[in-house]
C-alpha atoms as a PDB file:
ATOM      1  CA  UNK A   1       0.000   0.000   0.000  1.00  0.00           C
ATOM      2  CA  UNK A   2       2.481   2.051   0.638  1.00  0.00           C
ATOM      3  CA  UNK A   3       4.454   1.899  -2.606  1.00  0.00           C
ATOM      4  CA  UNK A   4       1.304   2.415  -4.328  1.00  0.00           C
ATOM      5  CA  UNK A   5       0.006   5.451  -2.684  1.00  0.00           C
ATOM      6  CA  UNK A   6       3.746   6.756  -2.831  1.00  0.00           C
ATOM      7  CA  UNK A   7       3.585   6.316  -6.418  1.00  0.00           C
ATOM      8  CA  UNK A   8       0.510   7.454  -6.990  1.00  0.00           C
ATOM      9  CA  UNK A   9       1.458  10.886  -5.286  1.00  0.00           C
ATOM     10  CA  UNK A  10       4.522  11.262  -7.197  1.00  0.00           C
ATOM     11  CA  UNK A  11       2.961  10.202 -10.758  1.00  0.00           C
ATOM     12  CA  UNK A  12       0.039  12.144 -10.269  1.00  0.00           C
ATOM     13  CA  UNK A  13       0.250  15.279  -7.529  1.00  0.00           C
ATOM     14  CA  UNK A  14       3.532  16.773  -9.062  1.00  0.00           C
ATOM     15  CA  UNK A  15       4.118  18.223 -11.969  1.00  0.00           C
ATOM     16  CA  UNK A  16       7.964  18.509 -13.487  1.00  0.00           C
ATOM     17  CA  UNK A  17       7.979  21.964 -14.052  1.00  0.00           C
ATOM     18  CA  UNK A  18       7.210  22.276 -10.012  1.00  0.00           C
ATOM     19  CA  UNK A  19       9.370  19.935  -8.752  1.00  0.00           C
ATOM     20  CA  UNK A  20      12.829  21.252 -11.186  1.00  0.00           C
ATOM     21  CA  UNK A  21      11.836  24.644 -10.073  1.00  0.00           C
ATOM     22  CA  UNK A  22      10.604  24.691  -6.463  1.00  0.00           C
ATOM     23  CA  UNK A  23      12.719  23.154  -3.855  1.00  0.00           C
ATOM     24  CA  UNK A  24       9.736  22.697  -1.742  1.00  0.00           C
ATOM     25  CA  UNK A  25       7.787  20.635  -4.114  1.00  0.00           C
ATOM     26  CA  UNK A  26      11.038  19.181  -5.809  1.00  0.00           C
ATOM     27  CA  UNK A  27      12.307  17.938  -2.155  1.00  0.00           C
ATOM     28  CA  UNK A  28       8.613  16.440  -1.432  1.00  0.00           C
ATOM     29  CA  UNK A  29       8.648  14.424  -4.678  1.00  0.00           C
ATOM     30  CA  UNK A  30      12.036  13.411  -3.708  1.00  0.00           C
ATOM     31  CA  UNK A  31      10.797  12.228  -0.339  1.00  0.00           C
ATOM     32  CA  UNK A  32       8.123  10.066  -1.732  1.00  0.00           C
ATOM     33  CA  UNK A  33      10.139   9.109  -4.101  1.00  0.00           C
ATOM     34  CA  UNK A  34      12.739   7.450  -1.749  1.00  0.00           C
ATOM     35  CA  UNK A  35       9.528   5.963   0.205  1.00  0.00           C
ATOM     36  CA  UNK A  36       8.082   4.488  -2.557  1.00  0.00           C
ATOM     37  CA  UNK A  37      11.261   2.400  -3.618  1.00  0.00           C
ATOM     38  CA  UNK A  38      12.138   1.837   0.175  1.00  0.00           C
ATOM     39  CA  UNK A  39       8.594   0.185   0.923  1.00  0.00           C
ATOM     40  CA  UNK A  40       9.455  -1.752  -2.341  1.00  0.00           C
ATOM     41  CA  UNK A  41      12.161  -3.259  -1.248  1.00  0.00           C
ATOM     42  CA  UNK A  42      11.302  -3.981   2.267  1.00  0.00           C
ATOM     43  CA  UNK A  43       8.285  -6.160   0.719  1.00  0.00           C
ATOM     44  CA  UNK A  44      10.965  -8.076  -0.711  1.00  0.00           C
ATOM     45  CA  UNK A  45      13.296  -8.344   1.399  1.00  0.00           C
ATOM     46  CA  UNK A  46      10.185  -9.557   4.107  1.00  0.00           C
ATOM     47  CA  UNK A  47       9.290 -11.856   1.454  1.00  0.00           C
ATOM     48  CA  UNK A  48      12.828 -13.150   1.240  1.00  0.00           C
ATOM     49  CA  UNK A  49      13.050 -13.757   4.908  1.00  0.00           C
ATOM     50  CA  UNK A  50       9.482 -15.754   5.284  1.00  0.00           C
ATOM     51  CA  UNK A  51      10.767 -17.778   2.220  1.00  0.00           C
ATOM     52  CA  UNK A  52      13.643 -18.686   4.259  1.00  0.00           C
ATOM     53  CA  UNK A  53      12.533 -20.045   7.461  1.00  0.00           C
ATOM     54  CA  UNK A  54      11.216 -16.634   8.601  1.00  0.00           C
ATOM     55  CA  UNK A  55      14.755 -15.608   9.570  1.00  0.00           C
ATOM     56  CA  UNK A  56      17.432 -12.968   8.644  1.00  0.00           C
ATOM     57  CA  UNK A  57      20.061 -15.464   7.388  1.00  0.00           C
ATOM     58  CA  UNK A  58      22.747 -12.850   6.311  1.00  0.00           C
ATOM     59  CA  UNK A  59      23.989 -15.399   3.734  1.00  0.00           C
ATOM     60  CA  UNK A  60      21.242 -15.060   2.134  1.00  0.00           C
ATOM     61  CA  UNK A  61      22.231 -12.891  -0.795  1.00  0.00           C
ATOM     62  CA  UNK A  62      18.370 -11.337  -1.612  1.00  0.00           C
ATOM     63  CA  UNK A  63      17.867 -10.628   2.576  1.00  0.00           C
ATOM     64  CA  UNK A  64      21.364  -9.026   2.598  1.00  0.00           C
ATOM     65  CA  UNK A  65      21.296  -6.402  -0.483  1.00  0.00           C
ATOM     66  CA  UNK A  66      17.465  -5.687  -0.038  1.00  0.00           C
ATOM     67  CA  UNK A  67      18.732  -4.628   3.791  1.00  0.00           C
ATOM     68  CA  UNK A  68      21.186  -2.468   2.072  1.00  0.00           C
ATOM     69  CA  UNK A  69      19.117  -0.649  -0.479  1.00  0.00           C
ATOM     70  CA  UNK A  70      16.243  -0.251   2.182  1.00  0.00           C
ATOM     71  CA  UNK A  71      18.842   1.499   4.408  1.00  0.00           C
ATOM     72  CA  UNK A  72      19.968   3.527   1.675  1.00  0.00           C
ATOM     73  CA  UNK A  73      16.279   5.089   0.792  1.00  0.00           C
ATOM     74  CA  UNK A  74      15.251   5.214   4.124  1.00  0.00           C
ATOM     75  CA  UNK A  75      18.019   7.992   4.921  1.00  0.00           C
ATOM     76  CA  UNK A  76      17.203   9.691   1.635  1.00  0.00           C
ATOM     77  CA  UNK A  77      13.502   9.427   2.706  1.00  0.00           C
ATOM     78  CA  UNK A  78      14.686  11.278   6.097  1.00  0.00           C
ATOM     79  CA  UNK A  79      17.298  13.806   4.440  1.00  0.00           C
ATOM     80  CA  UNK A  80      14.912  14.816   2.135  1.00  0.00           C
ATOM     81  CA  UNK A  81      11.658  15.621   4.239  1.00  0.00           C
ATOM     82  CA  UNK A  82      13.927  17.585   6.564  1.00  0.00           C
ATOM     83  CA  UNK A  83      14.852  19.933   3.323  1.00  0.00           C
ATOM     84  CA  UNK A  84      10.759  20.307   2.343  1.00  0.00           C
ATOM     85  CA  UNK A  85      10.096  21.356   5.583  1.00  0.00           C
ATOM     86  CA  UNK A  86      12.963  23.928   5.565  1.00  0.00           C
ATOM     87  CA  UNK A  87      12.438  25.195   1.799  1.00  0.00           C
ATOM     88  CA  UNK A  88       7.638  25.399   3.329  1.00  0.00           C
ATOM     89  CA  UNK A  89       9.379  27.448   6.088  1.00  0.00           C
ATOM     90  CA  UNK A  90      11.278  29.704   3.891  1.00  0.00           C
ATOM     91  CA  UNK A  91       8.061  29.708   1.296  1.00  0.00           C
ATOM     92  CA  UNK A  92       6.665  32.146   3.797  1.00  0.00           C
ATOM     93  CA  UNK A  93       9.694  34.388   4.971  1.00  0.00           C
ATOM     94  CA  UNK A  94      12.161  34.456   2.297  1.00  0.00           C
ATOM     95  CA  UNK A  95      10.870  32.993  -0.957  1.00  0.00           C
ATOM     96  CA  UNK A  96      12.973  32.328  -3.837  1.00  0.00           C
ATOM     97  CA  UNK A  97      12.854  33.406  -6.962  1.00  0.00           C
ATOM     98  CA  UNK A  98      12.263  30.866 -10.406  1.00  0.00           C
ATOM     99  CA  UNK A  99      15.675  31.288 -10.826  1.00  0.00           C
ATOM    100  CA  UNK A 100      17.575  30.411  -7.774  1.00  0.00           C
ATOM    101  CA  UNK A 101      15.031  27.730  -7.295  1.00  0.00           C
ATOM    102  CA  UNK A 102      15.538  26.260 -10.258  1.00  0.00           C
ATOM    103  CA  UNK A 103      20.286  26.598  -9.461  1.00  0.00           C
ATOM    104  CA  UNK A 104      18.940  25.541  -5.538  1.00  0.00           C
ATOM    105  CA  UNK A 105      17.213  22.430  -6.487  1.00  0.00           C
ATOM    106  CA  UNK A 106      19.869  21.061  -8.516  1.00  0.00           C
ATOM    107  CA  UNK A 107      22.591  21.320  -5.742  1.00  0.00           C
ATOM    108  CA  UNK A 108      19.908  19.713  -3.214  1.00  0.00           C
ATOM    109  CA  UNK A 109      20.030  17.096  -5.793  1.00  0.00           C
ATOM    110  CA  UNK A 110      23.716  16.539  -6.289  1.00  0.00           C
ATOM    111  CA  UNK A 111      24.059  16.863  -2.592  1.00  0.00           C
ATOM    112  CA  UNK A 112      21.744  14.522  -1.510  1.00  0.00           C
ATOM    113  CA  UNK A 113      23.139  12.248  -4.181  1.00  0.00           C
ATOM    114  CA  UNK A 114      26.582  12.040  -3.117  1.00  0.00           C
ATOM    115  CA  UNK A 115      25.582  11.938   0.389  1.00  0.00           C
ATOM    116  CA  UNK A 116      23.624   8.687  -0.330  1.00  0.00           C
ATOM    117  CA  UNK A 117      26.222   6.955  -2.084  1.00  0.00           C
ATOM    118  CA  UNK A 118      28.667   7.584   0.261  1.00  0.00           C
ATOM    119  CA  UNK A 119      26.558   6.205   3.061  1.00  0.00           C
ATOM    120  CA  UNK A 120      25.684   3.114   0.787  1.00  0.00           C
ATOM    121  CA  UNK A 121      29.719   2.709   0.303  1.00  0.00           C
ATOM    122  CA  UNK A 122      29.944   2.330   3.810  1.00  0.00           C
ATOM    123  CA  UNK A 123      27.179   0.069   4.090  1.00  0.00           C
ATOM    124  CA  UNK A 124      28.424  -2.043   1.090  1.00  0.00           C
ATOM    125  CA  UNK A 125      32.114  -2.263   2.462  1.00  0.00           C
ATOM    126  CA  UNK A 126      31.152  -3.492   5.256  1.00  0.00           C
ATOM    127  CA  UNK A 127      29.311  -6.237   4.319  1.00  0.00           C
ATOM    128  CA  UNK A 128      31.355  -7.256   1.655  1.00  0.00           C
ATOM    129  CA  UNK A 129      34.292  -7.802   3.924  1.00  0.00           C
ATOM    130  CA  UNK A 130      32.533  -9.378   6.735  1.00  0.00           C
ATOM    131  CA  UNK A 131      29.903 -11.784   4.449  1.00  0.00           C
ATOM    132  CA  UNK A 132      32.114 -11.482   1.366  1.00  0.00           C
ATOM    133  CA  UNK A 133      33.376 -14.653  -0.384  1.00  0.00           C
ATOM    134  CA  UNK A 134      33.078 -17.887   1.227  1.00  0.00           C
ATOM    135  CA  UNK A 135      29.786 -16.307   3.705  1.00  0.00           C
ATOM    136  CA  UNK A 136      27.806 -19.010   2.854  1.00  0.00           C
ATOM    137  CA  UNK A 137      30.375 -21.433   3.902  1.00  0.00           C
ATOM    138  CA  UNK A 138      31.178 -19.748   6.772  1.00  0.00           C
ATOM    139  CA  UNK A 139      27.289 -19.254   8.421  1.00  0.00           C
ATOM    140  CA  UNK A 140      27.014 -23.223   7.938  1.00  0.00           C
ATOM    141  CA  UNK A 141      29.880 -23.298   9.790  1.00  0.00           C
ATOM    142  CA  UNK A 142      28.795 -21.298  12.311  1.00  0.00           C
ATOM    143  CA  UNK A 143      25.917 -23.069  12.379  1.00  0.00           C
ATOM    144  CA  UNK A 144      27.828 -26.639  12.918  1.00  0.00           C
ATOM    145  CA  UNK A 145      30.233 -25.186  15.495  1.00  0.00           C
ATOM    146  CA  UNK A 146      27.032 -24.285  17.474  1.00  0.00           C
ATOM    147  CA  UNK A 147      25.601 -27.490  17.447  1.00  0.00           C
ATOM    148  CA  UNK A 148      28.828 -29.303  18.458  1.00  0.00           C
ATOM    149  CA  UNK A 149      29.472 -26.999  21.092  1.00  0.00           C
ATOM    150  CA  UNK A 150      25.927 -27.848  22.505  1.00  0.00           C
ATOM    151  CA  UNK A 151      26.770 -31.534  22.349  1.00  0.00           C
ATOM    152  CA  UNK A 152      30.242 -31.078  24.019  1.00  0.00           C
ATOM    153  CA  UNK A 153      28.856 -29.766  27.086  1.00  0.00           C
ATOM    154  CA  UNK A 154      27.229 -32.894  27.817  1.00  0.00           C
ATOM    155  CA  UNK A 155      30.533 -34.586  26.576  1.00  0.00           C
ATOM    156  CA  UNK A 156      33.126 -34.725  28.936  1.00  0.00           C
ATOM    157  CA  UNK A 157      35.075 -37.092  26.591  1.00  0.00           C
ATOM    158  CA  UNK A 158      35.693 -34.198  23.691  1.00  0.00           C
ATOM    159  CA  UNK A 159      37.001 -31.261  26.023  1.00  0.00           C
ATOM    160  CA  UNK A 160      39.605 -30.311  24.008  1.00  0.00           C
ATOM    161  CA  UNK A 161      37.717 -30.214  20.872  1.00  0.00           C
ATOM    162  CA  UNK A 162      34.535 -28.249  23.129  1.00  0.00           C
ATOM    163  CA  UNK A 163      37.484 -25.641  23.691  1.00  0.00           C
ATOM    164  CA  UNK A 164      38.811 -25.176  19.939  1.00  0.00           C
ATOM    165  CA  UNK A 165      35.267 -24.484  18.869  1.00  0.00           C
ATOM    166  CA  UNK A 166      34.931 -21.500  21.462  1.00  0.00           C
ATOM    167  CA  UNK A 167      38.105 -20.262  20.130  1.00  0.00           C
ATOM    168  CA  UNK A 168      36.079 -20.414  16.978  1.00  0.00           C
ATOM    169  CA  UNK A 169      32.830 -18.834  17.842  1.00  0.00           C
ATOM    170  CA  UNK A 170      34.484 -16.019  19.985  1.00  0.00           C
ATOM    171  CA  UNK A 171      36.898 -15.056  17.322  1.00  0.00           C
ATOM    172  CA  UNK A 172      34.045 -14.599  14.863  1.00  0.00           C
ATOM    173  CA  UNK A 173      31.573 -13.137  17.756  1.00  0.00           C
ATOM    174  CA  UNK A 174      34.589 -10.299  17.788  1.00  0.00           C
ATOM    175  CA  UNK A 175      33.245  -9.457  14.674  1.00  0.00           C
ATOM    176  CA  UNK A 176      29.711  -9.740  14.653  1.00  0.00           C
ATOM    177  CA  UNK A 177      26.344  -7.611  15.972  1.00  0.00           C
ATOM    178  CA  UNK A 178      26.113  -8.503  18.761  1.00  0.00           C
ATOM    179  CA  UNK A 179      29.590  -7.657  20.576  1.00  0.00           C
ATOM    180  CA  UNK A 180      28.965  -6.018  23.852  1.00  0.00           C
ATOM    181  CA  UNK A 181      32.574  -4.127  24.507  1.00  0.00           C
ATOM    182  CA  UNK A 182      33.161  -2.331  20.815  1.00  0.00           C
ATOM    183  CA  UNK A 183      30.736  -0.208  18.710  1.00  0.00           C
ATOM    184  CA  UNK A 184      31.996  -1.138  15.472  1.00  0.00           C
ATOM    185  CA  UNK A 185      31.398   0.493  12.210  1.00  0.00           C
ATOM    186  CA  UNK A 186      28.007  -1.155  11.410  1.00  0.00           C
ATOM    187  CA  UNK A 187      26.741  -0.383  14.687  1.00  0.00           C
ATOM    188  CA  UNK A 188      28.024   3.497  14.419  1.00  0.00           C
ATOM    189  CA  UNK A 189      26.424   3.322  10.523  1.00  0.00           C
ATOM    190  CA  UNK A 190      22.996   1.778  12.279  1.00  0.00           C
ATOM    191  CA  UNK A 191      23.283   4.778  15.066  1.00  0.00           C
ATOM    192  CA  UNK A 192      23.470   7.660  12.480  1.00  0.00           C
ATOM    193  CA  UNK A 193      20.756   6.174  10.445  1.00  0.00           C
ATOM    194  CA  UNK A 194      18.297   5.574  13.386  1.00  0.00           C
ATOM    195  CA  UNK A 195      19.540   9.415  14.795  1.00  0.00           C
ATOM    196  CA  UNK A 196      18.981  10.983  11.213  1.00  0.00           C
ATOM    197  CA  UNK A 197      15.427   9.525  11.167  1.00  0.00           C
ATOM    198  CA  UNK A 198      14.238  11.151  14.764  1.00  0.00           C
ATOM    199  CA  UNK A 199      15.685  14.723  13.116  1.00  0.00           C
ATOM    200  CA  UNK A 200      13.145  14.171  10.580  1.00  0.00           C
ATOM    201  CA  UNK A 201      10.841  13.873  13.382  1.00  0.00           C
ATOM    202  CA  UNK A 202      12.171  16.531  15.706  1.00  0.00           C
ATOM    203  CA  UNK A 203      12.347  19.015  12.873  1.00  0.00           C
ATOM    204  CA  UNK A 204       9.542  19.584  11.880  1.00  0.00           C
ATOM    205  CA  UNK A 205       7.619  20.226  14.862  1.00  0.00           C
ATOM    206  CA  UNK A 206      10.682  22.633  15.660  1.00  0.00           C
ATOM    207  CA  UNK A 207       9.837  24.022  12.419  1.00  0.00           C
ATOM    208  CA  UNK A 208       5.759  23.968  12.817  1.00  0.00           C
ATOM    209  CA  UNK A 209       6.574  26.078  16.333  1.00  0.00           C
ATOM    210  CA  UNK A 210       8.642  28.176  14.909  1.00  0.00           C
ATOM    211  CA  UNK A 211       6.106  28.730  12.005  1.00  0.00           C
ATOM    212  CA  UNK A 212       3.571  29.642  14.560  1.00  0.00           C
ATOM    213  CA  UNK A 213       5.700  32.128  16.526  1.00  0.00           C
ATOM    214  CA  UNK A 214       6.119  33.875  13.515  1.00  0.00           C
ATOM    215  CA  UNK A 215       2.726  33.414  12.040  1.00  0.00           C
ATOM    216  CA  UNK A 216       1.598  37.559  12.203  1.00  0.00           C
ATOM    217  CA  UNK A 217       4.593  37.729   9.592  1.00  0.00           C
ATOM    218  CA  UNK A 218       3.075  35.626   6.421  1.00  0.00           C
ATOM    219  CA  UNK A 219      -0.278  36.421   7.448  1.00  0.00           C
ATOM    220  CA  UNK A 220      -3.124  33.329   5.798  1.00  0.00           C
ATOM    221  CA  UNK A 221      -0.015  31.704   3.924  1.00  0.00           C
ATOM    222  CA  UNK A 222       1.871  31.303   7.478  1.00  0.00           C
ATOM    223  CA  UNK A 223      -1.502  29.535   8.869  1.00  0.00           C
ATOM    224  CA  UNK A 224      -1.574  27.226   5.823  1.00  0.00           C
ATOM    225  CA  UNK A 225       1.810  26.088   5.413  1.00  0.00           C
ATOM    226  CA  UNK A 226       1.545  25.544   9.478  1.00  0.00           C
ATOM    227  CA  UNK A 227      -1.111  23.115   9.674  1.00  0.00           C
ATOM    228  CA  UNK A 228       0.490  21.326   6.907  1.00  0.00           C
ATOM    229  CA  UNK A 229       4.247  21.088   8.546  1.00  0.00           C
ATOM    230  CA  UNK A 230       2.207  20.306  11.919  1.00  0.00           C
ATOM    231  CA  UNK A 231       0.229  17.022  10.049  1.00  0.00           C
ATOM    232  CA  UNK A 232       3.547  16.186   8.143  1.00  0.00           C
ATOM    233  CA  UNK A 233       5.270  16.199  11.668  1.00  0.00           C
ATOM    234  CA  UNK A 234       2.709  14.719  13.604  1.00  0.00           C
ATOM    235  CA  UNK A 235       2.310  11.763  11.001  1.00  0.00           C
ATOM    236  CA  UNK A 236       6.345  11.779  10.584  1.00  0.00           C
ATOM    237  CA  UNK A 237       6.285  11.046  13.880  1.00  0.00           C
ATOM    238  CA  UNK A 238       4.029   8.452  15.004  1.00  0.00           C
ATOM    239  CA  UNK A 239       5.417   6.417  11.762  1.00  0.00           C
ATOM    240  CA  UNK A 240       8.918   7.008  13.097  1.00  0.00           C
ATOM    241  CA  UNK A 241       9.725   6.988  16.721  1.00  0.00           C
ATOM    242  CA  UNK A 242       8.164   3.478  17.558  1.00  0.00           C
ATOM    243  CA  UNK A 243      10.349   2.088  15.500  1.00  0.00           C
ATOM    244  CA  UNK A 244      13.144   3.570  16.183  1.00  0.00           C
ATOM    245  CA  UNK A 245      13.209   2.651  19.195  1.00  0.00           C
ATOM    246  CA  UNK A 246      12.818  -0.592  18.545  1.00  0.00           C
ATOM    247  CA  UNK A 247      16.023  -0.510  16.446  1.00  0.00           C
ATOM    248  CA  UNK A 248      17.726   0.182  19.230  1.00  0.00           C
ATOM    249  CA  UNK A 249      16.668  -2.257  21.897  1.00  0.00           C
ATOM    250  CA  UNK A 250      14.610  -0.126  23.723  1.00  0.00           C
ATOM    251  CA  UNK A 251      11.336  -2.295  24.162  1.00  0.00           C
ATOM    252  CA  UNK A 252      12.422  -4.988  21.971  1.00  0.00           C
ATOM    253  CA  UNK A 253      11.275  -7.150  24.545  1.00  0.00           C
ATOM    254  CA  UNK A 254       7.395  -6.793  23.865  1.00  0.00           C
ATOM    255  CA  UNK A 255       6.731  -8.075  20.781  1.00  0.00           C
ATOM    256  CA  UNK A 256       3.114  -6.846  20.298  1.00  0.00           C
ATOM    257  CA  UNK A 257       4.801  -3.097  20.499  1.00  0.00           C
ATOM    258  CA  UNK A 258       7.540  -4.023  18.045  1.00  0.00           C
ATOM    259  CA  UNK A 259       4.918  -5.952  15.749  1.00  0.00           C
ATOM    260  CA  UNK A 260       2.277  -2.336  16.058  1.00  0.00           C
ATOM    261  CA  UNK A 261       5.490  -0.318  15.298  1.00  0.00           C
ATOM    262  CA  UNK A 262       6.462  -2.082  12.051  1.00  0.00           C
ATOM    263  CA  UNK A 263       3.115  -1.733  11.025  1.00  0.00           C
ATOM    264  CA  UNK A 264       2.622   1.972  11.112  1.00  0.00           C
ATOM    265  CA  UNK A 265       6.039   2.255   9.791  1.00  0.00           C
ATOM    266  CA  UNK A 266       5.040   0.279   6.813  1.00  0.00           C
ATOM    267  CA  UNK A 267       2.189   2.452   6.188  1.00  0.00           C
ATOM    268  CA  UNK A 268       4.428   5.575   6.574  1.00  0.00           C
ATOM    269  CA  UNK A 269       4.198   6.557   2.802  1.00  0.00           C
ATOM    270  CA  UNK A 270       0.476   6.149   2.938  1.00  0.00           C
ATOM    271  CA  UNK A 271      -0.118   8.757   5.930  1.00  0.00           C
ATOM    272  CA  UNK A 272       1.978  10.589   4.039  1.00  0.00           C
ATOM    273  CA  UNK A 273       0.294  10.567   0.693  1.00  0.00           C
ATOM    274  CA  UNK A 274      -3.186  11.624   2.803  1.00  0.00           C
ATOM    275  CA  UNK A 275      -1.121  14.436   4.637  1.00  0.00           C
ATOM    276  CA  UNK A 276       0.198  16.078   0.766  1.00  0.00           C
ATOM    277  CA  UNK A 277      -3.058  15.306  -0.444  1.00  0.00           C
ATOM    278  CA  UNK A 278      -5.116  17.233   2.482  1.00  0.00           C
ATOM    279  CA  UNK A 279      -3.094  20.218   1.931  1.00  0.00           C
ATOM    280  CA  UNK A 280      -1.400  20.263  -1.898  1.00  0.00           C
ATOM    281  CA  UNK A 281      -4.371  22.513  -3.640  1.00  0.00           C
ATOM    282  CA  UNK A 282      -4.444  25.033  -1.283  1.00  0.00           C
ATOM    283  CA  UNK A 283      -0.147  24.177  -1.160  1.00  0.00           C
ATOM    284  CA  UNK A 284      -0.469  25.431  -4.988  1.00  0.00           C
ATOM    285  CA  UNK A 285      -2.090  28.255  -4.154  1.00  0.00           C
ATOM    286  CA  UNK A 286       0.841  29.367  -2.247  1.00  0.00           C
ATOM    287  CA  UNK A 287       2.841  28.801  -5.487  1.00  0.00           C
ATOM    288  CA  UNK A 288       0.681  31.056  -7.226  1.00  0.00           C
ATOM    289  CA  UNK A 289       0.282  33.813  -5.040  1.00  0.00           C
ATOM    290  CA  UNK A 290       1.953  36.836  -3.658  1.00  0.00           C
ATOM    291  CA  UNK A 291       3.145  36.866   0.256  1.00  0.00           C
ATOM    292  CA  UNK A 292       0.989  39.488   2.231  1.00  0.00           C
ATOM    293  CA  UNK A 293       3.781  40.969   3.973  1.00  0.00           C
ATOM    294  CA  UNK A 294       6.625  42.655   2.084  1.00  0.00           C
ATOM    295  CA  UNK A 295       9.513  41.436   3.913  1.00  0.00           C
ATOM    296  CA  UNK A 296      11.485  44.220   3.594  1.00  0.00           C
ATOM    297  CA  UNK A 297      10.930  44.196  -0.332  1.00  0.00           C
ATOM    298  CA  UNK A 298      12.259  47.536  -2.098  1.00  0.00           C
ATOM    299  CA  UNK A 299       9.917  49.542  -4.279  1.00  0.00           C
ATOM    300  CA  UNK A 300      10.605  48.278  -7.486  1.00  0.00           C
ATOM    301  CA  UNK A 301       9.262  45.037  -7.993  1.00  0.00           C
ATOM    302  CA  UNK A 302       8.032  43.391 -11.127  1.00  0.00           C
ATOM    303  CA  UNK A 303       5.393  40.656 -11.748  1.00  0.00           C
ATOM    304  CA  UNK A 304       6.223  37.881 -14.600  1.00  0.00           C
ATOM    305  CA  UNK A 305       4.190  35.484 -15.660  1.00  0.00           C
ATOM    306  CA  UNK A 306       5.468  31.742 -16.477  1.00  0.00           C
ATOM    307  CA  UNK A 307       5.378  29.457 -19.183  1.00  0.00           C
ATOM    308  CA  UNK A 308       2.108  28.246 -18.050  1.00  0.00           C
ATOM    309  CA  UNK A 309       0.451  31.389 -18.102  1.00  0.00           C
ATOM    310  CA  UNK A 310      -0.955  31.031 -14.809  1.00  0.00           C
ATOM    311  CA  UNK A 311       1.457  30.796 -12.310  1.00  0.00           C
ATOM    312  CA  UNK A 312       2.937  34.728 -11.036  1.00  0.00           C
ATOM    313  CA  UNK A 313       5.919  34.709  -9.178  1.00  0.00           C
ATOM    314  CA  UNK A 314       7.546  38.056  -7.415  1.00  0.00           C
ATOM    315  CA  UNK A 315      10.833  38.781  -8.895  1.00  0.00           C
ATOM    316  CA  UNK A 316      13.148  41.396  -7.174  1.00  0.00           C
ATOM    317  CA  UNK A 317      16.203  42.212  -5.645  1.00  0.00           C
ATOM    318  CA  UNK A 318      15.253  40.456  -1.899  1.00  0.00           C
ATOM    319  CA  UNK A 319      14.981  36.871  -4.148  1.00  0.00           C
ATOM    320  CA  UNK A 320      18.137  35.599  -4.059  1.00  0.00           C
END
């Protein structure tokens, strides 16, 4: 559902000419853009786990990669509703002009870009080197050592071999998730990721306050572009923080809360898609029409219509 409606909003809500020229539209699009593929990919990647025994067997090359590309557009997801949020603010105090929206956008794009593929280096190095070549030969014989060390504690004949295979499991434990006395790099990748994700949901209710403390400045479009950060945030966040902290073993232990949490996670680009859809005509309004308040503007300002005919945008010397 979520892919769908995702799509749906992207195919169908924006139009290019917005999205190339408005950051606030163009980082929106973006945003759904990197939910819609995310969801995607989860559904596989849960398929490929309940295919194979209903467990996240890292040898498994479709549950591995569809973890990494999922982690990938999940961050982009997160980087790029915290830039709509800031480019709705700015709609109101400082818009741009078609111009610098336009040279803006494309920068936000080649930033975000690079960002994300230096995040999914990380992620990819990582793996490679620790489930590389030979991972499927080395999880069975994981999984072997672990069964033989179960077998030589009731052995007292096979101590010496009961002691080779701890040697074994501890020196690959070293490596693994779950060592308690190093953060390692996956774990520091996992923390960033997970701490990215609550900005997205801090953000915007910083934003939506800050919005509303200002809101005698942009007069009705202040009041519009409010509610809408407020639903975005609100929504944003009771996709986001359950699991979160789920991710990192903070109730982990109640599996009804962890099962609810994945749920309205999954669902995320749905409430979403609702959220743009409450707001987006009276949104395009906004792109349309002329702030109430001056801002400081000097006297000589000139109105140009676009291409479209239709849409007026304020061009002067305070657009930069």
């Amino acid at each position: 559902m979520s892919t769908t409606m995702a799509l749906a909003v992207c195919i169908v809500v924006f139009k290019w000419t917005h999205v190339v020229r408005h950051p606030s539209q163009g980082a929106l699009f973006y945003f759904f853009g990197c939910t819609a593929v995310w969801s995607a990919v989860t559904f596989v990647g849960c398929m490929s786990r309940y295919l194979d025994h209903r467990e996240a067997n890292w040898a498994n090359p479709m549950t591995k990669y569809t973890f990494l590309v999922a982690q990938i557009f999940q961050v982009g997801a997160a980087v790029w509703l915290i830039i709509a949020v800031y480019e709705i603010k700015r709609m109101v105090f400082k818009p741009r002009s078609p111009a610098n929206g336009n040279r803006v956008m494309r920068w936000l794009v080649l930033g975000v870009f690079v960002f994300l593929t230096l995040y999914g280096l990380g992620l990819i190095l990582y793996v490679t080197l620790k489930w590389g070549a030979g991972s499927n030969s080395e999880a069975n014989h994981i999984g072997h050592d672990h069964a033989d060390l179960l077998d030589d504690h009731h052995d007292d004949d096979h101590d010496d071999d009961h002691d080779d295979h701890d040697d074994d499991h501890d020196e690959f434990a070293s490596t693994g998730f779950g060592h308690e006395e190093q953060l390692n790099f996956f774990e520091a990748l996992q923390w960033g990721h997970t701490i990215l994700r609550l900005v997205s949901v801090v953000y915007p209710i910083a934003m939506s306050l800050y919005i509303y403390w200002r809101r005698h400045d942009g007069g009705e479009r202040s009041q519009i572009l409010h509610r809408q950060v407020q639903l975005i945030g609100l929504l944003n966040s009771i996709a986001t923080v359950p699991i979160c902290l789920t991710e990192t073993a903070h109730y982990n232990a109640l599996g009804v809360f962890v099962q609810l949490a994945q749920f309205f996670y999954y669902l995320s680009g749905t409430v979403s898609a609702v959220a743009v859809g409450i707001f987006l005509p009276r949104f395009d309004q906004l792109l349309k029409s002329t702030p109430r308040n001056s801002l400081n503007t000097p006297a000589a300002i000139s109105l140009m219509d676009s291409s479209s005919g239709t849409d007026i945008f304020i061009l002067g010397t305070h657009l930069r």
